[in-house]
PDB file of N, CA and C in Angstrom:
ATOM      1  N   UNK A   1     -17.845 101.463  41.951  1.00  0.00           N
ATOM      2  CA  UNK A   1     -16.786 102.290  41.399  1.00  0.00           C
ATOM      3  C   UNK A   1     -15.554 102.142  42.276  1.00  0.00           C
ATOM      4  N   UNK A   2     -14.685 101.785  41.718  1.00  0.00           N
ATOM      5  CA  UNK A   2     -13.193 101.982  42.585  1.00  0.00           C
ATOM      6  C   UNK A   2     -12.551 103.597  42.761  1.00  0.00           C
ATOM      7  N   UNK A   3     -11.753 103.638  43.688  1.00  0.00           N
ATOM      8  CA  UNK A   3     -11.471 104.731  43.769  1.00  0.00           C
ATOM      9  C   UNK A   3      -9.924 104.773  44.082  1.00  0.00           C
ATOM     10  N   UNK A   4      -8.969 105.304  44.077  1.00  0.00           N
ATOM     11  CA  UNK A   4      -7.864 105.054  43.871  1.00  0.00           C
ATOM     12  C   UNK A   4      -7.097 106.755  44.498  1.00  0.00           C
ATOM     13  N   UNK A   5      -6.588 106.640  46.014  1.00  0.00           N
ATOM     14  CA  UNK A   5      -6.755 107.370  46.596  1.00  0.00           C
ATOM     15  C   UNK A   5      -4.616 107.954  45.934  1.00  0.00           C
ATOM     16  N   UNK A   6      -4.332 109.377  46.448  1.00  0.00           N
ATOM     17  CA  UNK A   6      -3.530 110.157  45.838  1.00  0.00           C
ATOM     18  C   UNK A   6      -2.064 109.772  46.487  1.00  0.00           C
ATOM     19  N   UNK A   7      -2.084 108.906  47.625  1.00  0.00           N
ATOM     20  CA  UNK A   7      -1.015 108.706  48.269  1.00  0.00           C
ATOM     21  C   UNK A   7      -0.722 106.794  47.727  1.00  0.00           C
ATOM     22  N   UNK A   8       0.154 106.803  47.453  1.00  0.00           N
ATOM     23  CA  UNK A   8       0.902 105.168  46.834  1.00  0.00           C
ATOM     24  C   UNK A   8       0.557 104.188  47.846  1.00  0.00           C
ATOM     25  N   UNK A   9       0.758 104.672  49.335  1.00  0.00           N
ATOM     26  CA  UNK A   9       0.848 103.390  50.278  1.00  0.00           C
ATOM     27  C   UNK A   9      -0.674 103.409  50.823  1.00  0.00           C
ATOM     28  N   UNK A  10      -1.515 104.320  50.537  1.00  0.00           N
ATOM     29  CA  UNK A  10      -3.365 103.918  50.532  1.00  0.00           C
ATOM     30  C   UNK A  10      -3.529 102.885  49.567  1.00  0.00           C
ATOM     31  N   UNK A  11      -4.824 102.251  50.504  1.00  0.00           N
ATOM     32  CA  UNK A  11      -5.437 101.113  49.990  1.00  0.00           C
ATOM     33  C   UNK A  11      -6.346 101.018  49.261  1.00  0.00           C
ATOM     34  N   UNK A  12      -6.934 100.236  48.041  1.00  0.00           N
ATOM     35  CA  UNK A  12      -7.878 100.096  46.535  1.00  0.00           C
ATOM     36  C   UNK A  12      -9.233 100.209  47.537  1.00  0.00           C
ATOM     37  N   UNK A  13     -10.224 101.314  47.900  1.00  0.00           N
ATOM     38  CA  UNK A  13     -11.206 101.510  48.455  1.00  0.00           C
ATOM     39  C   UNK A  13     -12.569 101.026  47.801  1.00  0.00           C
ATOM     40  N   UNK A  14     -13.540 100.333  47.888  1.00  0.00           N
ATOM     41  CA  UNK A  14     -14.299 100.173  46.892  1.00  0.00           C
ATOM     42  C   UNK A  14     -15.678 101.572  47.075  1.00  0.00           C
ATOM     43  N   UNK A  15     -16.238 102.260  46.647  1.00  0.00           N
ATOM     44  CA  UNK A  15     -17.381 103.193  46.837  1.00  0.00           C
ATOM     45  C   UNK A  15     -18.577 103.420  46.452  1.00  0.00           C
ATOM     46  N   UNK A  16     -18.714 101.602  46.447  1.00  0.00           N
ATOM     47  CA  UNK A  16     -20.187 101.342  46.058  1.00  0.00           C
ATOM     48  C   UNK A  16     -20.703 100.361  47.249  1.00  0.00           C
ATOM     49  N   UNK A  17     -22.216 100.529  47.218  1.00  0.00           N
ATOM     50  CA  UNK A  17     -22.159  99.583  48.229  1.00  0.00           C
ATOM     51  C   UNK A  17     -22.213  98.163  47.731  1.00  0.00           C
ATOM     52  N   UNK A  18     -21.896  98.188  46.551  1.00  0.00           N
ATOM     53  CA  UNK A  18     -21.572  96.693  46.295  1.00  0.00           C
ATOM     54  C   UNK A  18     -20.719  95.992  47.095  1.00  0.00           C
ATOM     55  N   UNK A  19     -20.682  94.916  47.855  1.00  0.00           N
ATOM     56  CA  UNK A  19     -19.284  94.570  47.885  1.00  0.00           C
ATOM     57  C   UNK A  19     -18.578  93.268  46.553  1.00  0.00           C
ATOM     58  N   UNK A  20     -17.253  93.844  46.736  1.00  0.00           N
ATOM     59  CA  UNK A  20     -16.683  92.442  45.925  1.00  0.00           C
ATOM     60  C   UNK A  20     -16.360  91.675  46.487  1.00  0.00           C
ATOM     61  N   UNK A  21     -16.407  90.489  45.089  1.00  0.00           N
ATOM     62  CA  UNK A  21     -16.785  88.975  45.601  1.00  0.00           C
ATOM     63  C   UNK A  21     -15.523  88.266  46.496  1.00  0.00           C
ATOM     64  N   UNK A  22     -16.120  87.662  47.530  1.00  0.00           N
ATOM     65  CA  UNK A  22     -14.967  86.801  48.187  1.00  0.00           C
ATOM     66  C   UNK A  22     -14.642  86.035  47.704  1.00  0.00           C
ATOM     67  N   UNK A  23     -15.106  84.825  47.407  1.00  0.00           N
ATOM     68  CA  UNK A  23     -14.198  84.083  46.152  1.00  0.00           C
ATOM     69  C   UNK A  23     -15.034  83.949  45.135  1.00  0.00           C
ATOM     70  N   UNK A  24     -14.430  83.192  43.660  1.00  0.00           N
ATOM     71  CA  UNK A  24     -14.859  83.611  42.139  1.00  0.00           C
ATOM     72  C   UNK A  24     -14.640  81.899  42.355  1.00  0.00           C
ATOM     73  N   UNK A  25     -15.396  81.549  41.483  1.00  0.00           N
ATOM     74  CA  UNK A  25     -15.071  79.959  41.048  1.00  0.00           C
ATOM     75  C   UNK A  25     -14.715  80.022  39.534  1.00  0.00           C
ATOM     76  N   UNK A  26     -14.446  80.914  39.228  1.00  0.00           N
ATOM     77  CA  UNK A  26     -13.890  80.820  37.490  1.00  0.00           C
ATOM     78  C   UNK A  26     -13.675  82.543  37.268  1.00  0.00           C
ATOM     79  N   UNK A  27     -12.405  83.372  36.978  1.00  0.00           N
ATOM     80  CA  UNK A  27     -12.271  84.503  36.141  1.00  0.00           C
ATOM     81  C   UNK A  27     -13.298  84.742  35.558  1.00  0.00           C
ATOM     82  N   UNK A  28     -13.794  86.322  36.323  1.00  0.00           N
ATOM     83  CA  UNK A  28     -14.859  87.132  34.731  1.00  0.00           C
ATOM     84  C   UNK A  28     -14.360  88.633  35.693  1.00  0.00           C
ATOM     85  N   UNK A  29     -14.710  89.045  34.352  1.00  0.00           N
ATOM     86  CA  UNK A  29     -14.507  90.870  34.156  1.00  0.00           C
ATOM     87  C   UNK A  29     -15.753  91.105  33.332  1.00  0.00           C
ATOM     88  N   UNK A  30     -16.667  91.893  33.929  1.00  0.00           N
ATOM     89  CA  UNK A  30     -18.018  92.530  33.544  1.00  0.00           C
ATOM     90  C   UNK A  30     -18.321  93.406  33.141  1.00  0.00           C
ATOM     91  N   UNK A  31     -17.975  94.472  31.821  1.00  0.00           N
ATOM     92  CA  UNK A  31     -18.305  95.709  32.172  1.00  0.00           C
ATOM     93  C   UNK A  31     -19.562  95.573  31.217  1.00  0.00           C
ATOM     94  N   UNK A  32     -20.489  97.007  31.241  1.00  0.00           N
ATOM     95  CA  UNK A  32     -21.594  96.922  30.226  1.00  0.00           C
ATOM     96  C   UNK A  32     -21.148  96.536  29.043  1.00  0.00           C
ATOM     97  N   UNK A  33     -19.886  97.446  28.931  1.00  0.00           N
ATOM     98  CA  UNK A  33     -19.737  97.414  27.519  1.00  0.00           C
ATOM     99  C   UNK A  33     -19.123  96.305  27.121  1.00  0.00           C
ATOM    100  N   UNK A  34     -18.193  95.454  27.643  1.00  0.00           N
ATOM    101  CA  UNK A  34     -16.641  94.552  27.612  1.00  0.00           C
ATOM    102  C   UNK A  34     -17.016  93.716  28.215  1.00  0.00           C
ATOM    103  N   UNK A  35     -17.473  91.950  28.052  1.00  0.00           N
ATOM    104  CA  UNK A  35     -16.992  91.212  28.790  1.00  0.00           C
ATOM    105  C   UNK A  35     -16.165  90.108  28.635  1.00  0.00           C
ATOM    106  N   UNK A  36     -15.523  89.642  29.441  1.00  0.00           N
ATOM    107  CA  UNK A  36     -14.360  88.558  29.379  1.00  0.00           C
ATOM    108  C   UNK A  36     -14.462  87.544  29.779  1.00  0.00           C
ATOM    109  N   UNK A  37     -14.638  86.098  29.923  1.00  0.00           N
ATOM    110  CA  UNK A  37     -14.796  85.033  30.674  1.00  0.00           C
ATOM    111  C   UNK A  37     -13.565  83.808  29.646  1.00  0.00           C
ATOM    112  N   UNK A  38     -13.477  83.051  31.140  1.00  0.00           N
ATOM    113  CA  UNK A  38     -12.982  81.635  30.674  1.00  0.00           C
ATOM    114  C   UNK A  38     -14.105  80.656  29.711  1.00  0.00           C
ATOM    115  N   UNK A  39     -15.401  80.969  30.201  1.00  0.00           N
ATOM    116  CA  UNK A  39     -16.200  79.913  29.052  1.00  0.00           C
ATOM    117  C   UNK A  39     -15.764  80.126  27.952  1.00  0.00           C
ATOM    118  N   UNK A  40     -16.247  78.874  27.199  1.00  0.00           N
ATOM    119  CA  UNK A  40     -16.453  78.738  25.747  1.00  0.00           C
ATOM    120  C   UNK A  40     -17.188  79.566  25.190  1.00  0.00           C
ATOM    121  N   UNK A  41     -16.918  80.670  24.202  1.00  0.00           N
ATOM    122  CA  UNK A  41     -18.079  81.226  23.518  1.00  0.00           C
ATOM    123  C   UNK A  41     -18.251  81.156  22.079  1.00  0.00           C
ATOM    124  N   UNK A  42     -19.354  81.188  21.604  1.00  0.00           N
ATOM    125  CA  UNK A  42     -20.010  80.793  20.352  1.00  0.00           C
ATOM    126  C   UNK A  42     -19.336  81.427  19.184  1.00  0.00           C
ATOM    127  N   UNK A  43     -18.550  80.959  18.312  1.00  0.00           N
ATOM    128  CA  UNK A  43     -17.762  81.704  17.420  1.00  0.00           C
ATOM    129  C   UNK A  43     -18.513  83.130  16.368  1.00  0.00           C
ATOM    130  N   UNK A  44     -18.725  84.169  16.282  1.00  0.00           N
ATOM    131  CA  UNK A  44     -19.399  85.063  15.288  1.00  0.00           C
ATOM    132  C   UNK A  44     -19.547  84.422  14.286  1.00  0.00           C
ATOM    133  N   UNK A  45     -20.704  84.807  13.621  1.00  0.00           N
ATOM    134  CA  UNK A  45     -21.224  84.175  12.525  1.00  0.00           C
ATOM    135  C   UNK A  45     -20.487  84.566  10.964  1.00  0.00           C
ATOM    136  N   UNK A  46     -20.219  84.164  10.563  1.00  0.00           N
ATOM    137  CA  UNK A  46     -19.708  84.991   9.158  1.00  0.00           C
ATOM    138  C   UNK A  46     -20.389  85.322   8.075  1.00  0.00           C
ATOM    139  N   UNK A  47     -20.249  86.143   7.219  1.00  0.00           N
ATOM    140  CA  UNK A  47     -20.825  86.885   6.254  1.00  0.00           C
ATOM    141  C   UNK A  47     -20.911  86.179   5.103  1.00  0.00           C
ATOM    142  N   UNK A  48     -21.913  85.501   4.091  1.00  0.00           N
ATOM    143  CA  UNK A  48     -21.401  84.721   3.544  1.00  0.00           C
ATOM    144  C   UNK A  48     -21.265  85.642   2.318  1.00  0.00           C
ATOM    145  N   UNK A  49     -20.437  84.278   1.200  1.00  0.00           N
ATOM    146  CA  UNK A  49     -19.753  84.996   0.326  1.00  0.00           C
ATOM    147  C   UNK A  49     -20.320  86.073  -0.426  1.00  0.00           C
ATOM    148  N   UNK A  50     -19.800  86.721  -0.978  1.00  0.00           N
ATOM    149  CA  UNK A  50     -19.874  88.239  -1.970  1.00  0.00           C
ATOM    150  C   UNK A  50     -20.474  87.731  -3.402  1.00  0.00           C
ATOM    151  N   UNK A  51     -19.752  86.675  -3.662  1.00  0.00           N
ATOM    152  CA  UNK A  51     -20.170  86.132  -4.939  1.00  0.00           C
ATOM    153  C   UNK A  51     -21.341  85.287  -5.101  1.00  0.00           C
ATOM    154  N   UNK A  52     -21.645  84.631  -3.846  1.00  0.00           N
ATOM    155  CA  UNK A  52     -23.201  83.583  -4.013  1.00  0.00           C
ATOM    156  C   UNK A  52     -23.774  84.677  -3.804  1.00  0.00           C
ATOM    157  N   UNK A  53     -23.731  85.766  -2.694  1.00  0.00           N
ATOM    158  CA  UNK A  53     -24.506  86.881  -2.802  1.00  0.00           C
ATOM    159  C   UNK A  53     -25.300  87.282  -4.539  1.00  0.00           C
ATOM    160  N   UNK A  54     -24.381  87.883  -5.138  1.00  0.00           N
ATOM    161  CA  UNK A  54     -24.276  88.342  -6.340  1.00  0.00           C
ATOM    162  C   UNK A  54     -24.728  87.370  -7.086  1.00  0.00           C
ATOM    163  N   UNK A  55     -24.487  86.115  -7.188  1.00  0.00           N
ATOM    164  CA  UNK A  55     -25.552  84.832  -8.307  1.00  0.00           C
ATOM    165  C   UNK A  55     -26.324  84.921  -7.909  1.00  0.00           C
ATOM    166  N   UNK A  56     -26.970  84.904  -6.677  1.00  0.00           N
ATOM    167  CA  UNK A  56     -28.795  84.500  -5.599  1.00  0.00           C
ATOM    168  C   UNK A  56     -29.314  85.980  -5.938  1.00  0.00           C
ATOM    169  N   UNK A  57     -28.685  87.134  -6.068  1.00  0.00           N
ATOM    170  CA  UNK A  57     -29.688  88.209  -6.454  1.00  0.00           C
ATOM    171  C   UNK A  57     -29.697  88.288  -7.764  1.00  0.00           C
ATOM    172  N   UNK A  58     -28.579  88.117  -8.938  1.00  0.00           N
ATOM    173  CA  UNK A  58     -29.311  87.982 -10.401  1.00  0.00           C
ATOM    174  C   UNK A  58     -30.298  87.338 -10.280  1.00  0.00           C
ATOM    175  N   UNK A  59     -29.864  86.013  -9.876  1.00  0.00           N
ATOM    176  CA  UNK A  59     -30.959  85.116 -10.665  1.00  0.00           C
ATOM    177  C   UNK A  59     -32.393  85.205  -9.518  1.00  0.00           C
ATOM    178  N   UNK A  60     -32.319  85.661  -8.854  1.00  0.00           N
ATOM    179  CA  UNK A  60     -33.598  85.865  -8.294  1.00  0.00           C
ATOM    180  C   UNK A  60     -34.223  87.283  -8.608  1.00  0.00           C
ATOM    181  N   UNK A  61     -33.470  88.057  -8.994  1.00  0.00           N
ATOM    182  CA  UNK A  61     -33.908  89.251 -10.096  1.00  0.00           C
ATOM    183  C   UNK A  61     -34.379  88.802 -11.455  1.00  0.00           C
ATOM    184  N   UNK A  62     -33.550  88.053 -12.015  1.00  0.00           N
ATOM    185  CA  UNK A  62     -33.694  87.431 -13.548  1.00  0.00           C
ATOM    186  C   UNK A  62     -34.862  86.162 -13.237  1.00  0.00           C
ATOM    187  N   UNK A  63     -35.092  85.236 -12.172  1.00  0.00           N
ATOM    188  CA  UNK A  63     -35.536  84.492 -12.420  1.00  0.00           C
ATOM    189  C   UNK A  63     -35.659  83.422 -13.445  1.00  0.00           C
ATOM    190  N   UNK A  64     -34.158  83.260 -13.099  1.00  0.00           N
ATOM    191  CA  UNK A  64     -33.136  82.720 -14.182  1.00  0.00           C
ATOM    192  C   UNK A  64     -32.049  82.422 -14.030  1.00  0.00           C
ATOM    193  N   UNK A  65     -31.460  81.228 -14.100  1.00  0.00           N
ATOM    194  CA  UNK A  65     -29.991  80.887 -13.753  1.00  0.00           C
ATOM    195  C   UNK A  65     -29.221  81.444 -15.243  1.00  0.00           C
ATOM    196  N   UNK A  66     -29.567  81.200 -15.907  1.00  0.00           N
ATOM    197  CA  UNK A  66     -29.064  81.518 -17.359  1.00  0.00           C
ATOM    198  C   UNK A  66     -28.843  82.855 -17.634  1.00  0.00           C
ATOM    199  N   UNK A  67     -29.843  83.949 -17.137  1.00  0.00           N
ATOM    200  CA  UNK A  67     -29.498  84.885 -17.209  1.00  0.00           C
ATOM    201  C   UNK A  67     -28.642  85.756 -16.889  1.00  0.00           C
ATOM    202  N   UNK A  68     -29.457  85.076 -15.387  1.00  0.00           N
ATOM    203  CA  UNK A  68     -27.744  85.655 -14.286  1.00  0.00           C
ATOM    204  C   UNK A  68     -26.452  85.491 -14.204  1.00  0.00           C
ATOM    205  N   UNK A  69     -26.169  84.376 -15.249  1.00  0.00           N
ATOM    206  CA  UNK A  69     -24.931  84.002 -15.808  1.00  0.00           C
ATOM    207  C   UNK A  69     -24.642  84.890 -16.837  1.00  0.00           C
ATOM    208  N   UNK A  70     -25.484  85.045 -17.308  1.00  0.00           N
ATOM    209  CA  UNK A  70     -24.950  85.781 -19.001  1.00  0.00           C
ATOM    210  C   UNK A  70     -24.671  87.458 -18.182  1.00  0.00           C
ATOM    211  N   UNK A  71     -25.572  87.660 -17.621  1.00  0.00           N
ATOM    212  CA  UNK A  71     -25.173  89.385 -16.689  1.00  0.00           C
ATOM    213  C   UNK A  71     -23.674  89.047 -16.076  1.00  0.00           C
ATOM    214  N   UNK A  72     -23.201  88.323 -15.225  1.00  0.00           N
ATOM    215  CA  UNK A  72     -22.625  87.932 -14.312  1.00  0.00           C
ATOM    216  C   UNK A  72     -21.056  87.269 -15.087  1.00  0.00           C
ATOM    217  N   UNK A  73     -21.443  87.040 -16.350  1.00  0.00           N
ATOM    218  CA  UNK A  73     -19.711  86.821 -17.254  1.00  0.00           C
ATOM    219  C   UNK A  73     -19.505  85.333 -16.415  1.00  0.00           C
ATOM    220  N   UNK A  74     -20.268  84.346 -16.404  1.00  0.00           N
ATOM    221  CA  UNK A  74     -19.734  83.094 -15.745  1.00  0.00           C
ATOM    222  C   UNK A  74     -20.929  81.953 -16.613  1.00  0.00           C
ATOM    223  N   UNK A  75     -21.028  80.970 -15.961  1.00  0.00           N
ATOM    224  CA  UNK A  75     -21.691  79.258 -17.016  1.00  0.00           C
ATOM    225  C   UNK A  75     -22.929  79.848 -16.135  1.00  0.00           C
ATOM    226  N   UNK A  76     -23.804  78.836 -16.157  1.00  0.00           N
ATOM    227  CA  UNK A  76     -24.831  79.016 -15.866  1.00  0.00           C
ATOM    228  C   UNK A  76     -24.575  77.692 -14.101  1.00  0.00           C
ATOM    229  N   UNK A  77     -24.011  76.481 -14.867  1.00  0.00           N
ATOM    230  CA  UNK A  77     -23.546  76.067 -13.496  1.00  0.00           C
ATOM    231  C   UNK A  77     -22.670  76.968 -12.828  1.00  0.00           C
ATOM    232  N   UNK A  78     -21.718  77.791 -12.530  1.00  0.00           N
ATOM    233  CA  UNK A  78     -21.479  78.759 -11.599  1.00  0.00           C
ATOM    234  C   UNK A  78     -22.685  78.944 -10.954  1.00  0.00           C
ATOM    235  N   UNK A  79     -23.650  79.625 -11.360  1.00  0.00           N
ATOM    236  CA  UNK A  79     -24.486  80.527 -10.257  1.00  0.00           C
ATOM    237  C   UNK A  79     -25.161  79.374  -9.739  1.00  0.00           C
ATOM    238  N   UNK A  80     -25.274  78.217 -10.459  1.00  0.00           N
ATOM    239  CA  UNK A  80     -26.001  76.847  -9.614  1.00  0.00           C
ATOM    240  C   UNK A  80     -25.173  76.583  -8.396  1.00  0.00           C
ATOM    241  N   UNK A  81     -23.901  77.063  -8.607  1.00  0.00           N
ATOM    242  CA  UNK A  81     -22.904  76.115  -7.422  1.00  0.00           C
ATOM    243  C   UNK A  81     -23.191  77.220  -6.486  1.00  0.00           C
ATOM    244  N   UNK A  82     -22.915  78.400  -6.721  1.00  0.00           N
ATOM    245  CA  UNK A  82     -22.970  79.499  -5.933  1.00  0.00           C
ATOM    246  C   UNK A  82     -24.302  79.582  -4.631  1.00  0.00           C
ATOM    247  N   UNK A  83     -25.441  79.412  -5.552  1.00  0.00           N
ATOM    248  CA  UNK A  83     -26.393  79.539  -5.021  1.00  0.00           C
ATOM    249  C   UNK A  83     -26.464  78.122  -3.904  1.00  0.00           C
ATOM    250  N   UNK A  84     -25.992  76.999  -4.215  1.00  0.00           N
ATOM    251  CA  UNK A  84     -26.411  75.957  -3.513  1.00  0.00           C
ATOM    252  C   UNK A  84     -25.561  76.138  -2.533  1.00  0.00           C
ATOM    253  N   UNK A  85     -24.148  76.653  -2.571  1.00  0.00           N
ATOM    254  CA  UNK A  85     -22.818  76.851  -1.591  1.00  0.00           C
ATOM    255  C   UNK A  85     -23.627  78.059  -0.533  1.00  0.00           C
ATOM    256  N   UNK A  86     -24.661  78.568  -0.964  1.00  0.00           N
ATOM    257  CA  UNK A  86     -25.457  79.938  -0.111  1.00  0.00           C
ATOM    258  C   UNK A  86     -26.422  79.075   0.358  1.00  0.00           C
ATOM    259  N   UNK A  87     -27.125  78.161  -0.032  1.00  0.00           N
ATOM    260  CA  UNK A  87     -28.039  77.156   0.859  1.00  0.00           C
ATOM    261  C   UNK A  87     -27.847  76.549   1.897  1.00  0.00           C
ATOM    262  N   UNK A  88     -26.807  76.354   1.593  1.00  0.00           N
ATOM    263  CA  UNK A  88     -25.950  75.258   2.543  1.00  0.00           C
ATOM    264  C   UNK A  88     -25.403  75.766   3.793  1.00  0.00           C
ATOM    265  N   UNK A  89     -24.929  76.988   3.303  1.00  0.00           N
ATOM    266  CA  UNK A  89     -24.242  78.013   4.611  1.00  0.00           C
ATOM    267  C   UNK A  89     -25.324  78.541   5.208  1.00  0.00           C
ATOM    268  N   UNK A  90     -26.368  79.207   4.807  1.00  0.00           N
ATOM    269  CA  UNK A  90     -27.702  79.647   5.528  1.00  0.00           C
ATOM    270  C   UNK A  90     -28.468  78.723   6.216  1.00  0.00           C
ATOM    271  N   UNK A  91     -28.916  77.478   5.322  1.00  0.00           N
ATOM    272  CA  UNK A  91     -29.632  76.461   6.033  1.00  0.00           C
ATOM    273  C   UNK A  91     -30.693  76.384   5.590  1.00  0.00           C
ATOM    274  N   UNK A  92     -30.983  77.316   4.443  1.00  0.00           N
ATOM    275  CA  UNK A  92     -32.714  77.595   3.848  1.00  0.00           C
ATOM    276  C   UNK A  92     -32.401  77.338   2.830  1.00  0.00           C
ATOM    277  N   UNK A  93     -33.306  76.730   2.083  1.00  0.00           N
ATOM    278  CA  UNK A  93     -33.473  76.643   0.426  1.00  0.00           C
ATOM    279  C   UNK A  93     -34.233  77.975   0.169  1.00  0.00           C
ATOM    280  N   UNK A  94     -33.177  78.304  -0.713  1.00  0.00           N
ATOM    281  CA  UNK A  94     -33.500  79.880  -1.323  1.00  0.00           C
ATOM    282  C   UNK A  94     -34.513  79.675  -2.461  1.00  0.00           C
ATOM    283  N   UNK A  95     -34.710  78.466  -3.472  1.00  0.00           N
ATOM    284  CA  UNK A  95     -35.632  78.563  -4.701  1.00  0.00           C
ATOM    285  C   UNK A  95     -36.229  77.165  -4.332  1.00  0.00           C
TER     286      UNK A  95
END
């Protein structure tokens, strides 16, 4: 814990017995909650779309591309593209 004493010309005291580091070979800031570094980090994954969502559960409700089209107001290739554009981004064959 730092401590940060009431007079301006006192010095940044540290009041753990940690000590801090003498030298760093690369910027980091650690907290539990927050951390910061110069590495490279792994970009967040994204959510995939709303709409292959919505074709892959008709038609895996309907068990049916055709159907899930006719519910869904689109061709029946739509929910084919949809679903394969959701394969592709996941990495699993869904049917």
């Amino acid at each position: 814990m730092l401590r940060i004493g009431p007079a301006r010309s006192e010095r940044l005291q540290w009041s753990s017995p940690i000590e801090p580091p003498k030298s760093c070979k690369q910027s980091i800031v650690s907290l539990p909650w927050l951390s910061f570094s110069h590495e490279a980090r792994e970009t967040p994954r994204r959510l995939p779309s709303l709409n292959a969502l919505k074709a892959f559960e008709a038609a895996a409700r309907h068990e049916s591309f055709t159907r899930a089209a006719e519910e869904l107001f689109v061709t029946q290739g739509a929910v084919s593209h949809q679903v394969k554009a959701l394969e592709l981004e996941l990495g699993v064959k869904l049917f």
